[in-house]
PDB file of N, CA and C in Angstrom:
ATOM      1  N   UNK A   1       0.845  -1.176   0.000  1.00  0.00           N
ATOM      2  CA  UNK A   1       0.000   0.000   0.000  1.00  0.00           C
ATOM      3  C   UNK A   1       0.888   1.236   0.000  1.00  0.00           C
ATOM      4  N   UNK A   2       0.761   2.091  -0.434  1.00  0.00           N
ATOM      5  CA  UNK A   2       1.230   3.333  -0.710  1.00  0.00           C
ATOM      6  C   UNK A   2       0.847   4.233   0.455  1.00  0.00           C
ATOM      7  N   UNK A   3       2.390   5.092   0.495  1.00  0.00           N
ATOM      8  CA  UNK A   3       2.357   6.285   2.065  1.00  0.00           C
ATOM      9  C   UNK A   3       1.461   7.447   1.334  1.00  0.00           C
ATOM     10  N   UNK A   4       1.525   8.186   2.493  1.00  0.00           N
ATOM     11  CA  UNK A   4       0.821   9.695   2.577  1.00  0.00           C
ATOM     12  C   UNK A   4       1.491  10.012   1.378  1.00  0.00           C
ATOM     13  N   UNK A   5       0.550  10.523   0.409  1.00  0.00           N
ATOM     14  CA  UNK A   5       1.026  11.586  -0.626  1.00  0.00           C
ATOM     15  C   UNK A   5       2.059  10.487  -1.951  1.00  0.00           C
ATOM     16  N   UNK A   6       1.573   9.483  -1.637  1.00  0.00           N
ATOM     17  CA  UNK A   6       2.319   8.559  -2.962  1.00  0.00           C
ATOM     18  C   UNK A   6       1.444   7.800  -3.574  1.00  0.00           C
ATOM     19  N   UNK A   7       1.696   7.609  -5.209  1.00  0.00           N
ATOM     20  CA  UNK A   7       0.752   7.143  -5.833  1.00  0.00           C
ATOM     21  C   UNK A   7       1.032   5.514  -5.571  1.00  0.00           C
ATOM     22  N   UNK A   8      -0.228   4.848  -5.540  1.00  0.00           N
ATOM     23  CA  UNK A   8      -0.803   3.498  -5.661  1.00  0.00           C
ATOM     24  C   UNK A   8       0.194   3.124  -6.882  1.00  0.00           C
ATOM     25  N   UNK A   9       0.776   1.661  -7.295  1.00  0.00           N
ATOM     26  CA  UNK A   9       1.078   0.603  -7.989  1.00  0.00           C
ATOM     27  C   UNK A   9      -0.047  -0.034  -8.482  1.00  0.00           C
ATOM     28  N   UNK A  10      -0.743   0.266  -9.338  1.00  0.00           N
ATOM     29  CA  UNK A  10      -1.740  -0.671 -10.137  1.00  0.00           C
ATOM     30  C   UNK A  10      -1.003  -1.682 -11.195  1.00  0.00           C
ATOM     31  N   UNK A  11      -1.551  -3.061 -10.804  1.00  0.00           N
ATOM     32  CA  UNK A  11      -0.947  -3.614 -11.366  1.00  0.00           C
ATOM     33  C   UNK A  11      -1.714  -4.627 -12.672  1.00  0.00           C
ATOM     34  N   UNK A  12      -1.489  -4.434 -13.668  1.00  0.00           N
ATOM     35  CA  UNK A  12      -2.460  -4.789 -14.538  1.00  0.00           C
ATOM     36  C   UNK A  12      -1.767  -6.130 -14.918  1.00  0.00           C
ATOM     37  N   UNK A  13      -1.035  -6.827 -15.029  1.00  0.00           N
ATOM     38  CA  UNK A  13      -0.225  -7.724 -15.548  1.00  0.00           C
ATOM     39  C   UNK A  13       1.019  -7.825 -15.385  1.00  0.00           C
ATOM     40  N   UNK A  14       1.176  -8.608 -14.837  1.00  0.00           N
ATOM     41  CA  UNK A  14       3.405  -9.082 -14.638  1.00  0.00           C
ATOM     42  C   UNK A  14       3.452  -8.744 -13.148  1.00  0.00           C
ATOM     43  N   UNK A  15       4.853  -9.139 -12.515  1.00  0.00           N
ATOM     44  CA  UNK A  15       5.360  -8.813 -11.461  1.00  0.00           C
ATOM     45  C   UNK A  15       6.814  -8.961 -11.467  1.00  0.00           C
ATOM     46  N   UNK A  16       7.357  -8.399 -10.302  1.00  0.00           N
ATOM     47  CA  UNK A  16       9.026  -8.469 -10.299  1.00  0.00           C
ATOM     48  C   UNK A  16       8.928  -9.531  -8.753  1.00  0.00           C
ATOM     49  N   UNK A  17       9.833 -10.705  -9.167  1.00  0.00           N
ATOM     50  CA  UNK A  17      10.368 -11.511  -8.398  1.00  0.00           C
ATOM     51  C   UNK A  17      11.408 -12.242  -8.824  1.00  0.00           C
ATOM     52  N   UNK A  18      11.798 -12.657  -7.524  1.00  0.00           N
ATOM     53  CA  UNK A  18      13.479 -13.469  -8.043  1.00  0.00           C
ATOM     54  C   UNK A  18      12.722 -14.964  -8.055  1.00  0.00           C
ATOM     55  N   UNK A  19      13.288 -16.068  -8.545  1.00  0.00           N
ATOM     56  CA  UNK A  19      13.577 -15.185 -10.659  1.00  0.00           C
ATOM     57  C   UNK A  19      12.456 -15.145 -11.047  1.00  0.00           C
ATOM     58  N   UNK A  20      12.263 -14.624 -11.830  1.00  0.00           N
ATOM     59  CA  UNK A  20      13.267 -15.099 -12.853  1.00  0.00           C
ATOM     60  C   UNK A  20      14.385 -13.634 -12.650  1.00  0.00           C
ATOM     61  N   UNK A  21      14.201 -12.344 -11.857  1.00  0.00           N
ATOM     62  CA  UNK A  21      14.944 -11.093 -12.045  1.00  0.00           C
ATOM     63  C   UNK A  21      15.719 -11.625 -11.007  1.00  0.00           C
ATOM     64  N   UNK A  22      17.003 -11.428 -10.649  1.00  0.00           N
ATOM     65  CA  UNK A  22      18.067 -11.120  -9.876  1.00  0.00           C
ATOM     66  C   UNK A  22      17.453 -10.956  -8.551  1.00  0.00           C
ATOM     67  N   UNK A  23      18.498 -10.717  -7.488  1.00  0.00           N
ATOM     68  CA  UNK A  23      17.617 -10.382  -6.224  1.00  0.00           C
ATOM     69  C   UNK A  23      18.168  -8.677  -6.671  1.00  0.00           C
ATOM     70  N   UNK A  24      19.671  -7.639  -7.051  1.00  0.00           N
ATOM     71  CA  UNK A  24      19.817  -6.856  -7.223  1.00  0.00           C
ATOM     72  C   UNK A  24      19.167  -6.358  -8.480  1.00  0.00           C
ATOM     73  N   UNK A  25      18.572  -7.176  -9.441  1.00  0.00           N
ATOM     74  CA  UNK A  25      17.315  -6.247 -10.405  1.00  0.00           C
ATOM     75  C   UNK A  25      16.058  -6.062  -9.598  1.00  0.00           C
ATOM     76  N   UNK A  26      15.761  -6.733  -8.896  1.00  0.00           N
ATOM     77  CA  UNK A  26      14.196  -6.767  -7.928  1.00  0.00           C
ATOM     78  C   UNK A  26      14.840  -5.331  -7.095  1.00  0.00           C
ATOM     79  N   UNK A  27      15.619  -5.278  -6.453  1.00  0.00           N
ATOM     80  CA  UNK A  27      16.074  -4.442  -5.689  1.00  0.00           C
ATOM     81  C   UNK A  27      15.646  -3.254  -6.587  1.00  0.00           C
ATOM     82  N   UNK A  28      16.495  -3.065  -7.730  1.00  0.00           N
ATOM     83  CA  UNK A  28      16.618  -1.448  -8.538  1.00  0.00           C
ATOM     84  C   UNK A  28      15.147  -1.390  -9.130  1.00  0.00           C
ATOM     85  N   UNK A  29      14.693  -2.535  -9.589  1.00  0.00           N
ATOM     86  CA  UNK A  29      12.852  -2.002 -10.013  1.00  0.00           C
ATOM     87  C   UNK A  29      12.637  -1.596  -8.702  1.00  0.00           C
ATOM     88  N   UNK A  30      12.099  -2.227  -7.506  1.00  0.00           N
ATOM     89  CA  UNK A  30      11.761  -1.691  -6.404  1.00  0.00           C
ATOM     90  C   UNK A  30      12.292  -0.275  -6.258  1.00  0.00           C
ATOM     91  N   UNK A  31      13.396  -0.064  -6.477  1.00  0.00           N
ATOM     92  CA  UNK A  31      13.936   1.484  -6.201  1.00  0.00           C
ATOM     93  C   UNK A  31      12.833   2.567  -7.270  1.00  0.00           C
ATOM     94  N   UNK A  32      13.364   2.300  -8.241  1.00  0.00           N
ATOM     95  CA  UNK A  32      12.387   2.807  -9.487  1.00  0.00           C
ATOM     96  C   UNK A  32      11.185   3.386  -9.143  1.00  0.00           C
ATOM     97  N   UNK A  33      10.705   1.859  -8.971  1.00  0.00           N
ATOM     98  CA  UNK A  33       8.834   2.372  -8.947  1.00  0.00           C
ATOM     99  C   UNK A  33       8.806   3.057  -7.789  1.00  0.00           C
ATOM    100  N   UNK A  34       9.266   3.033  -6.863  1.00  0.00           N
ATOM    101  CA  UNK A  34       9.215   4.467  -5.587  1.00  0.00           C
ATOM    102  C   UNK A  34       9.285   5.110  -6.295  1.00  0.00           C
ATOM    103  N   UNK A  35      10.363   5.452  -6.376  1.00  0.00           N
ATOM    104  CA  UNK A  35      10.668   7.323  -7.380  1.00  0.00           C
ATOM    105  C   UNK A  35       9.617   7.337  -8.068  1.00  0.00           C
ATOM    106  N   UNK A  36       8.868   6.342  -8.797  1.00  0.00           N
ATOM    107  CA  UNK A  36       7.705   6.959  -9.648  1.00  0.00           C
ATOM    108  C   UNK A  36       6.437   7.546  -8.784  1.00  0.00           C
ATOM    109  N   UNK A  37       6.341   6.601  -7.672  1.00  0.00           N
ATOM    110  CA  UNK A  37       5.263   6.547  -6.821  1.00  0.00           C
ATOM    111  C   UNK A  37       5.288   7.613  -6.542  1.00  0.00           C
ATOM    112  N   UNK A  38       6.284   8.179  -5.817  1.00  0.00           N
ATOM    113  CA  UNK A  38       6.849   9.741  -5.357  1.00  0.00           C
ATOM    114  C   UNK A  38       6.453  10.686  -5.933  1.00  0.00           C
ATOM    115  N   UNK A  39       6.003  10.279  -7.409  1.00  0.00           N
ATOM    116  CA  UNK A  39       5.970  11.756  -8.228  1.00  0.00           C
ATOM    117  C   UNK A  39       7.204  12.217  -9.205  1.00  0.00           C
ATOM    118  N   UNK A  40       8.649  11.305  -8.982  1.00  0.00           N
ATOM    119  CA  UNK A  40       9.471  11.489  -9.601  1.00  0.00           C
ATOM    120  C   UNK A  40       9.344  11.237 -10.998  1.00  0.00           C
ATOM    121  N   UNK A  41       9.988  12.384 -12.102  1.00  0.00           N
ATOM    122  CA  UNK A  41       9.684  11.754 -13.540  1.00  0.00           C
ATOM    123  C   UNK A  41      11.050  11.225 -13.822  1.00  0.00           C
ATOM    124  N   UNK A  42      11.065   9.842 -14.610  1.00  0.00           N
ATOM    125  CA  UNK A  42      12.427   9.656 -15.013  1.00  0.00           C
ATOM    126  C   UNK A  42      12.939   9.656 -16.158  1.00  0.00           C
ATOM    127  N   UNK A  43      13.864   9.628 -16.718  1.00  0.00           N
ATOM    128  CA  UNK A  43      14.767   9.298 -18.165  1.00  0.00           C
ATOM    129  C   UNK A  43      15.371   8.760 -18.410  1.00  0.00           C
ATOM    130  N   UNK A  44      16.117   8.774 -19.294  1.00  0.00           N
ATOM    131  CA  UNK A  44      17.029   7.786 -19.876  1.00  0.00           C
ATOM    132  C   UNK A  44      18.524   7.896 -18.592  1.00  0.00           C
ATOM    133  N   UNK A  45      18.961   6.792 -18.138  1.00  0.00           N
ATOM    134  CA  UNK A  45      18.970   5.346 -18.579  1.00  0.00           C
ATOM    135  C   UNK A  45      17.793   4.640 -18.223  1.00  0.00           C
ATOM    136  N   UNK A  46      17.507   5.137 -17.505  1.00  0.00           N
ATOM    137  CA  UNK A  46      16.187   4.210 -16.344  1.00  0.00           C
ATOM    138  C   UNK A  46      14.702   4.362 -16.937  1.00  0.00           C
ATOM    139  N   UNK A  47      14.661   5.550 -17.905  1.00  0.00           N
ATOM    140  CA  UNK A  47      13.220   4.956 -18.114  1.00  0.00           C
ATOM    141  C   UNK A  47      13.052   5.704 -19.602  1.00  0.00           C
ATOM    142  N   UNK A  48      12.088   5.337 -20.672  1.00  0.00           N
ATOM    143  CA  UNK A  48      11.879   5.581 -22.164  1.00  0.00           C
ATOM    144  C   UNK A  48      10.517   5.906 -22.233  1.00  0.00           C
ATOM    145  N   UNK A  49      10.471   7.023 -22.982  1.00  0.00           N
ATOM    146  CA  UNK A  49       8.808   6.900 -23.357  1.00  0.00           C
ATOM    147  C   UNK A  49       8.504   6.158 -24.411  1.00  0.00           C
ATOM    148  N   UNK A  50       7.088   5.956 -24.260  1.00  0.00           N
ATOM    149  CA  UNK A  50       6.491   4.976 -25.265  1.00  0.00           C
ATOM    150  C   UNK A  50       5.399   5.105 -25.482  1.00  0.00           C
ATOM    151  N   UNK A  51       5.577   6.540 -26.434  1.00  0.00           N
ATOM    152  CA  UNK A  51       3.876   6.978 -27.122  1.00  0.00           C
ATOM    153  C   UNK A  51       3.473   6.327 -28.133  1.00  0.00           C
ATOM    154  N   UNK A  52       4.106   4.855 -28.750  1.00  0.00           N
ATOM    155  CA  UNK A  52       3.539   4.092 -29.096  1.00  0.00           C
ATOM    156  C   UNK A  52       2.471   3.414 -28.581  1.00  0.00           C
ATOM    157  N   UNK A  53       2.810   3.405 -27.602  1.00  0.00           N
ATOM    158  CA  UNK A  53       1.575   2.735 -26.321  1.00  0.00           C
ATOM    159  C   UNK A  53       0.434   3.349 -26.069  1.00  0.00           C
ATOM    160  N   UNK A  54       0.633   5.094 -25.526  1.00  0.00           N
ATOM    161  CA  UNK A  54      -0.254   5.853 -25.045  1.00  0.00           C
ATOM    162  C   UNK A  54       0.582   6.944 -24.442  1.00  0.00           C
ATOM    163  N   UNK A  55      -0.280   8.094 -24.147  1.00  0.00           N
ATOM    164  CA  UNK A  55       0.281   9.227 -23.423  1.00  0.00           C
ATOM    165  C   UNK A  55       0.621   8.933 -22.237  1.00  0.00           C
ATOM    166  N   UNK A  56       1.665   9.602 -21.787  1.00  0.00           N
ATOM    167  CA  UNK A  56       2.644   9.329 -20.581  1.00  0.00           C
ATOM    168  C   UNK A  56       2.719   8.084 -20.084  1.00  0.00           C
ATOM    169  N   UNK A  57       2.812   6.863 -21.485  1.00  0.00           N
ATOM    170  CA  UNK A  57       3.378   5.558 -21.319  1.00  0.00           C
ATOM    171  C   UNK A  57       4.962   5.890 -21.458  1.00  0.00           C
ATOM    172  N   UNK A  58       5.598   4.793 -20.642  1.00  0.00           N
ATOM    173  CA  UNK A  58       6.540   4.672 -20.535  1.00  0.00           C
ATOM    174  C   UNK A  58       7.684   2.939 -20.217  1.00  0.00           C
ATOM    175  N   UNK A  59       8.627   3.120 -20.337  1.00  0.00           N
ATOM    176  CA  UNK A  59       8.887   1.563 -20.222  1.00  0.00           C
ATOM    177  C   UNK A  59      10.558   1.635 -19.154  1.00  0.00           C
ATOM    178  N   UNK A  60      10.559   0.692 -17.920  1.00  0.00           N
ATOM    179  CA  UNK A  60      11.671   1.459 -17.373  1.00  0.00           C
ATOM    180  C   UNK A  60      12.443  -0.186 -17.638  1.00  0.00           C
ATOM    181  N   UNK A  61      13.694   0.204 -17.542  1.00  0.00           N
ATOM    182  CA  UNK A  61      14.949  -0.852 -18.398  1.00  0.00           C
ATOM    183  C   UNK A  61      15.673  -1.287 -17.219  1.00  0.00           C
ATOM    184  N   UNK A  62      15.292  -2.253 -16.900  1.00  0.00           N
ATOM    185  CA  UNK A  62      16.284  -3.205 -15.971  1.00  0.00           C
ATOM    186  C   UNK A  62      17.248  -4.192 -16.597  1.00  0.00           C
ATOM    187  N   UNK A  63      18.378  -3.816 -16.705  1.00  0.00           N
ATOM    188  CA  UNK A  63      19.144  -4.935 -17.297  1.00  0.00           C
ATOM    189  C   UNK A  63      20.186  -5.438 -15.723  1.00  0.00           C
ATOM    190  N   UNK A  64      20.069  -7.065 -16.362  1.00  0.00           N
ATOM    191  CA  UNK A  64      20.320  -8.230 -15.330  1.00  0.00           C
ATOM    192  C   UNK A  64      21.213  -9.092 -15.758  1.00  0.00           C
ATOM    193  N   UNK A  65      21.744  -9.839 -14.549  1.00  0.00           N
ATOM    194  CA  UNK A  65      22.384 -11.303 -15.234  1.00  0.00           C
ATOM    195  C   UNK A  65      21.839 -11.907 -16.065  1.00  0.00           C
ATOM    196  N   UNK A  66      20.465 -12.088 -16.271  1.00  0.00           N
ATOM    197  CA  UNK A  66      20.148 -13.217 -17.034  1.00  0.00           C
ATOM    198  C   UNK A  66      19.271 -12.402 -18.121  1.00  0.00           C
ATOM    199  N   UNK A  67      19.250 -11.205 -18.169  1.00  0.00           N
ATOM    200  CA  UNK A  67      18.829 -10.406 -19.689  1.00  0.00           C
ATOM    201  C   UNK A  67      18.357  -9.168 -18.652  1.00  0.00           C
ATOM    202  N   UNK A  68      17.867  -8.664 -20.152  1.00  0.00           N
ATOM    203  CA  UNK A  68      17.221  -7.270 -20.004  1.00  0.00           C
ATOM    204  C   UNK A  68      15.765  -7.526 -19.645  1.00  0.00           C
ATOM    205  N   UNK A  69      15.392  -6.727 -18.836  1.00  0.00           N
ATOM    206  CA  UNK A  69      13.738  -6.751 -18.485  1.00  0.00           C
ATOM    207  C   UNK A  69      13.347  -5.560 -18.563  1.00  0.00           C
ATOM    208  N   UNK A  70      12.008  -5.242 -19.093  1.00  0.00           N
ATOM    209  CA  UNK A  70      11.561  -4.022 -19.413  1.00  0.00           C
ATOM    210  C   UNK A  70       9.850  -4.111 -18.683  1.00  0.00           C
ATOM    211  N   UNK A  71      10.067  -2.947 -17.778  1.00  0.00           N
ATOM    212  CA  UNK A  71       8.737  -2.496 -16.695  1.00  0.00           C
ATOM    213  C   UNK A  71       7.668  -1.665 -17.909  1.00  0.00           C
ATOM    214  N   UNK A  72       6.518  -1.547 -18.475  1.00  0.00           N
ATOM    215  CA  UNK A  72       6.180  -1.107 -18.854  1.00  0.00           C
ATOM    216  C   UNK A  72       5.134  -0.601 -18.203  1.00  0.00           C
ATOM    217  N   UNK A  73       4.803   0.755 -18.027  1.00  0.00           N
ATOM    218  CA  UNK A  73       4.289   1.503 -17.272  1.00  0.00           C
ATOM    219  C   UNK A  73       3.511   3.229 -17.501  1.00  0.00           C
ATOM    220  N   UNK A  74       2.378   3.671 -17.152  1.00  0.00           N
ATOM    221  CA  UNK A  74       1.681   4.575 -17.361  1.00  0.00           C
ATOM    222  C   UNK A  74       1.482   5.562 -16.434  1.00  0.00           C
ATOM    223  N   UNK A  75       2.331   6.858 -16.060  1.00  0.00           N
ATOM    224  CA  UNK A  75       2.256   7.460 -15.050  1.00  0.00           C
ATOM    225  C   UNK A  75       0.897   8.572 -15.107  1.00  0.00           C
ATOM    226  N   UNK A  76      -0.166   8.401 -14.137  1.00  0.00           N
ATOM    227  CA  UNK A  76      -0.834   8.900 -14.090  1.00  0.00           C
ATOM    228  C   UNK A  76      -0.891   9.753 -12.782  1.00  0.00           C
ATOM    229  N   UNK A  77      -1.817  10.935 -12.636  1.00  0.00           N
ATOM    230  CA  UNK A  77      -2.063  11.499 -11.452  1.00  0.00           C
ATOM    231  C   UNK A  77      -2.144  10.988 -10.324  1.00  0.00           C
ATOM    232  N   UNK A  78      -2.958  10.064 -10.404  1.00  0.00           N
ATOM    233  CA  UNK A  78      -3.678   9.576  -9.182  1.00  0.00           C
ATOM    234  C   UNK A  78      -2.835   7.751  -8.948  1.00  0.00           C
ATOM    235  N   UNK A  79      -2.259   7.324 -10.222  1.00  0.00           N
ATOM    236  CA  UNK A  79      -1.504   6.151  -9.508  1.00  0.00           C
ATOM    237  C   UNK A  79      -0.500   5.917 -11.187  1.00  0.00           C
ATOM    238  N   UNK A  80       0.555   4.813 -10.579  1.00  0.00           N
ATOM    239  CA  UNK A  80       1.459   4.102 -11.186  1.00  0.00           C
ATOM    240  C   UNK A  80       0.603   2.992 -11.813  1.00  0.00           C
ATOM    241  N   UNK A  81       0.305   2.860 -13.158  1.00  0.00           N
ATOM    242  CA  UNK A  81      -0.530   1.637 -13.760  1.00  0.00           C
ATOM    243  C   UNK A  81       0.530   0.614 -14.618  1.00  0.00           C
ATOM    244  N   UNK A  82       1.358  -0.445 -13.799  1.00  0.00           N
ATOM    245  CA  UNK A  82       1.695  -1.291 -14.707  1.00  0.00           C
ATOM    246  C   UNK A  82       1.046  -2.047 -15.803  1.00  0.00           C
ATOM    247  N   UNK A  83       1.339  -1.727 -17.097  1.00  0.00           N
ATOM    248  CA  UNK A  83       1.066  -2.723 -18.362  1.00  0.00           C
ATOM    249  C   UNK A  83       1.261  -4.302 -18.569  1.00  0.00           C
ATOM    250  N   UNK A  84       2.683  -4.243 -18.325  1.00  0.00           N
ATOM    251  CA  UNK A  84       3.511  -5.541 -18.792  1.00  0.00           C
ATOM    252  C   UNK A  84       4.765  -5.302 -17.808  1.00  0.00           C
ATOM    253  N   UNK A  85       5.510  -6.902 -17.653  1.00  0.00           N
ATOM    254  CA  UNK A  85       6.898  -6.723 -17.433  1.00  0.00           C
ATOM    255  C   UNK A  85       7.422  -7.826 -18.299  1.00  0.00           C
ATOM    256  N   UNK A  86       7.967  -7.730 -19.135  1.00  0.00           N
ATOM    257  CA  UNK A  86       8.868  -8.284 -20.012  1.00  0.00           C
ATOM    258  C   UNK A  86      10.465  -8.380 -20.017  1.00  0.00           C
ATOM    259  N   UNK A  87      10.473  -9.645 -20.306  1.00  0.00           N
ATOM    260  CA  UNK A  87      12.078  -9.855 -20.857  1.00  0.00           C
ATOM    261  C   UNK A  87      12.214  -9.451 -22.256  1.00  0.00           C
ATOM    262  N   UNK A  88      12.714  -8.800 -22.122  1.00  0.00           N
ATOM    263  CA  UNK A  88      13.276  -8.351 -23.994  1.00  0.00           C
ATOM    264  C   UNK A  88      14.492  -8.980 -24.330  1.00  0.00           C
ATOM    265  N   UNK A  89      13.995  -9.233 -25.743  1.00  0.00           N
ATOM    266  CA  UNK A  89      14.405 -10.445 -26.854  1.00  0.00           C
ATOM    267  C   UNK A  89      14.875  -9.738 -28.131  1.00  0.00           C
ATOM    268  N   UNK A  90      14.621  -8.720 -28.426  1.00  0.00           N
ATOM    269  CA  UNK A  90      14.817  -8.108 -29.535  1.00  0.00           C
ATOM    270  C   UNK A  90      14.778  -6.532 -29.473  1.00  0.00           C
ATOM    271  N   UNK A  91      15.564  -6.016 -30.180  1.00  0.00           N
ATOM    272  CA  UNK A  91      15.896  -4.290 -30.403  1.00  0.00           C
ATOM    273  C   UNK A  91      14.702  -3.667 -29.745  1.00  0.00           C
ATOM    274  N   UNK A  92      13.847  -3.746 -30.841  1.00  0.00           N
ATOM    275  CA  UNK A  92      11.856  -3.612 -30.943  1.00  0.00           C
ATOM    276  C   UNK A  92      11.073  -3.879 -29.711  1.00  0.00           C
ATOM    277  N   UNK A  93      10.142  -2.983 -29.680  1.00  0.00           N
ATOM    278  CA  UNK A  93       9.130  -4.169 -28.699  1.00  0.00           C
ATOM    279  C   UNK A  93       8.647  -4.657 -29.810  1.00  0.00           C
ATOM    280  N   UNK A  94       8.085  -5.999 -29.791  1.00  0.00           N
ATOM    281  CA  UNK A  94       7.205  -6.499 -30.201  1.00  0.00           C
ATOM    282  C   UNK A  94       5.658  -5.923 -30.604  1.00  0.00           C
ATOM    283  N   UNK A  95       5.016  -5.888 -31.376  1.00  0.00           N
ATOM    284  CA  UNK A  95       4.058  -5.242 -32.088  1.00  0.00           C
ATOM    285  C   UNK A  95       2.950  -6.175 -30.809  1.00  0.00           C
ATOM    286  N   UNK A  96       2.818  -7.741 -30.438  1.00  0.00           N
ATOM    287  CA  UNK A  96       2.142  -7.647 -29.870  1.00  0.00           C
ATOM    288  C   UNK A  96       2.293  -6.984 -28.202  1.00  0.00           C
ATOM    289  N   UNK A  97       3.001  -7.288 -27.905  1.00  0.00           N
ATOM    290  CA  UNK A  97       3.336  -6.596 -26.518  1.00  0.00           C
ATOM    291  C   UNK A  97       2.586  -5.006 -26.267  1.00  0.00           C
ATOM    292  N   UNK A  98       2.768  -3.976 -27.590  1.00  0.00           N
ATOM    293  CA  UNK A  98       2.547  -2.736 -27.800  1.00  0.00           C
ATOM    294  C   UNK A  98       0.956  -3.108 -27.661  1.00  0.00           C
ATOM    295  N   UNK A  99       0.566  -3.486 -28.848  1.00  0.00           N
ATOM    296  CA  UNK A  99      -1.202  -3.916 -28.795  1.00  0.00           C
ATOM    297  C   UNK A  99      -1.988  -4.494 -27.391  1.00  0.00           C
ATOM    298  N   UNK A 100      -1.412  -5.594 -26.636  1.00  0.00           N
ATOM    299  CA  UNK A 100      -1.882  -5.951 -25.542  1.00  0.00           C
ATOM    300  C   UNK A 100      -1.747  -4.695 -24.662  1.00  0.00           C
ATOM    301  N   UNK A 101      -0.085  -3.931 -24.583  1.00  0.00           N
ATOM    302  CA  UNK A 101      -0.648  -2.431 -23.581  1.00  0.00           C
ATOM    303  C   UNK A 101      -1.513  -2.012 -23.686  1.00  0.00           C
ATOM    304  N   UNK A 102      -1.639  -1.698 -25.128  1.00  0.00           N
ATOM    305  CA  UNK A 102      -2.890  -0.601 -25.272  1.00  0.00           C
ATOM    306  C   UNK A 102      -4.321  -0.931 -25.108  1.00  0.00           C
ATOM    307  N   UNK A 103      -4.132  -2.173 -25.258  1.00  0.00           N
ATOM    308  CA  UNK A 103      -5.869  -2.744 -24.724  1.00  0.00           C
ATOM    309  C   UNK A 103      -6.196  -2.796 -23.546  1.00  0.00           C
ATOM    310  N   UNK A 104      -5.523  -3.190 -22.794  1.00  0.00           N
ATOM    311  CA  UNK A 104      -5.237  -3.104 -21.203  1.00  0.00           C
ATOM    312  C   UNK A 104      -5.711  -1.604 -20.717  1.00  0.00           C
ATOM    313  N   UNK A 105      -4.915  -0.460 -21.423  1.00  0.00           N
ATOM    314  CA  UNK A 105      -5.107   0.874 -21.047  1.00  0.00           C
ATOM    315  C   UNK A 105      -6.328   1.081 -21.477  1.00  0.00           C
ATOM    316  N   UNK A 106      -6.590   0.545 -22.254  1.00  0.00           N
ATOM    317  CA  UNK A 106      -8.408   0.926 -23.311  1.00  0.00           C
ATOM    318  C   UNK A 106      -9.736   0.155 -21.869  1.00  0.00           C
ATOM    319  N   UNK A 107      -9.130  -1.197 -21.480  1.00  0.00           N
ATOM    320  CA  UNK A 107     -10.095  -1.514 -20.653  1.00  0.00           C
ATOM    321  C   UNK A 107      -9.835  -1.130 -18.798  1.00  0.00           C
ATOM    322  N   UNK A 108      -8.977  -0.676 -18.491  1.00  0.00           N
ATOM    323  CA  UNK A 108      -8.505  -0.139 -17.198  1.00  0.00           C
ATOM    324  C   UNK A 108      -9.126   1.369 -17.503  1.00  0.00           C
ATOM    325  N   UNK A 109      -9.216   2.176 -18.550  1.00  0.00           N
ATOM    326  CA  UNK A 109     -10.272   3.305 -18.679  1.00  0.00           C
ATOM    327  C   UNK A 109     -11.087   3.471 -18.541  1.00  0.00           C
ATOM    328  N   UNK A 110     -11.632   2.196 -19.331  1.00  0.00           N
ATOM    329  CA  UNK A 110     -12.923   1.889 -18.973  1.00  0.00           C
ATOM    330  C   UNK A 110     -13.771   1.558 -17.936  1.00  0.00           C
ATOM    331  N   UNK A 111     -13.243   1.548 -17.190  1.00  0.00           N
ATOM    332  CA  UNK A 111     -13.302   0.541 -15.538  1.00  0.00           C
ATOM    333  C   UNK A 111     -13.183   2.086 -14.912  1.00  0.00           C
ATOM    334  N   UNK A 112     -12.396   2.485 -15.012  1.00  0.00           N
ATOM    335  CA  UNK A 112     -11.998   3.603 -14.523  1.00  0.00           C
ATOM    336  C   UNK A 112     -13.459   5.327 -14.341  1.00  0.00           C
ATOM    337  N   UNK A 113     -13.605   4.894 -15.596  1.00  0.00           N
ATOM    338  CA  UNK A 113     -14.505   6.164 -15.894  1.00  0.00           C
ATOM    339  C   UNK A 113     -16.532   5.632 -15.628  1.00  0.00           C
ATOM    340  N   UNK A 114     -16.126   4.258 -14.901  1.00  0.00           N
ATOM    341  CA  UNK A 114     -17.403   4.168 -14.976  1.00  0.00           C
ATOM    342  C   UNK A 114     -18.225   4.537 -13.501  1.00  0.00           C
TER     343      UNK A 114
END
């Protein structure tokens, strides 16, 4: 649960645990998503936008012993909405990965505004 004055972790799909992540990648996502919770905005190295996805989507880059993992994530006012957490396999996201965010965000709106 989230302190005084920090946004909620909504979690729509995926989680960070060892393993398949490191116990020091679990550690630095954990660091991360505070700072987001906080209100902090981040950048590159630690985090990419991804208006492929949606407005103030974003994707934060954990690289590990055993690959790269990518937090994909939607900073909103009122909370932190995880998308996906993925191991990345290729340069690209994946076209479906992008499509499943955005449906996710299409039906968490929906839910949202009702």
């Amino acid at each position: 649960m989230a302190g005084r004055g920090e946004k909620p972790l909504v979690w729509l799909k995926g989680e960070v645990k060892t393993p398949p992540f490191s116990h020091a990648a679990r550690l630095e996502a954990g660091y991360l998503l505070r700072l987001l919770q906080e209100g902090e905005s981040l950048g590159l190295p630690h985090s990419r936008p991804m208006p492929v996805i949606g407005a103030r989507c974003h994707e934060l880059r954990i690289n590990d012993e055993s690959g790269t993992f990518r937090i994909i994530y939607r900073a909103d006012a009122d909370a932190v909405v995880i998308l996906d957490v993925v191991k990345k396999k290729t340069e690209q996201t994946p076209l479906s990965v992008v499509e499943t965010c955005r449906r996710r965000l299409r039906d968490y709106d929906r839910v949202m505004e009702a």
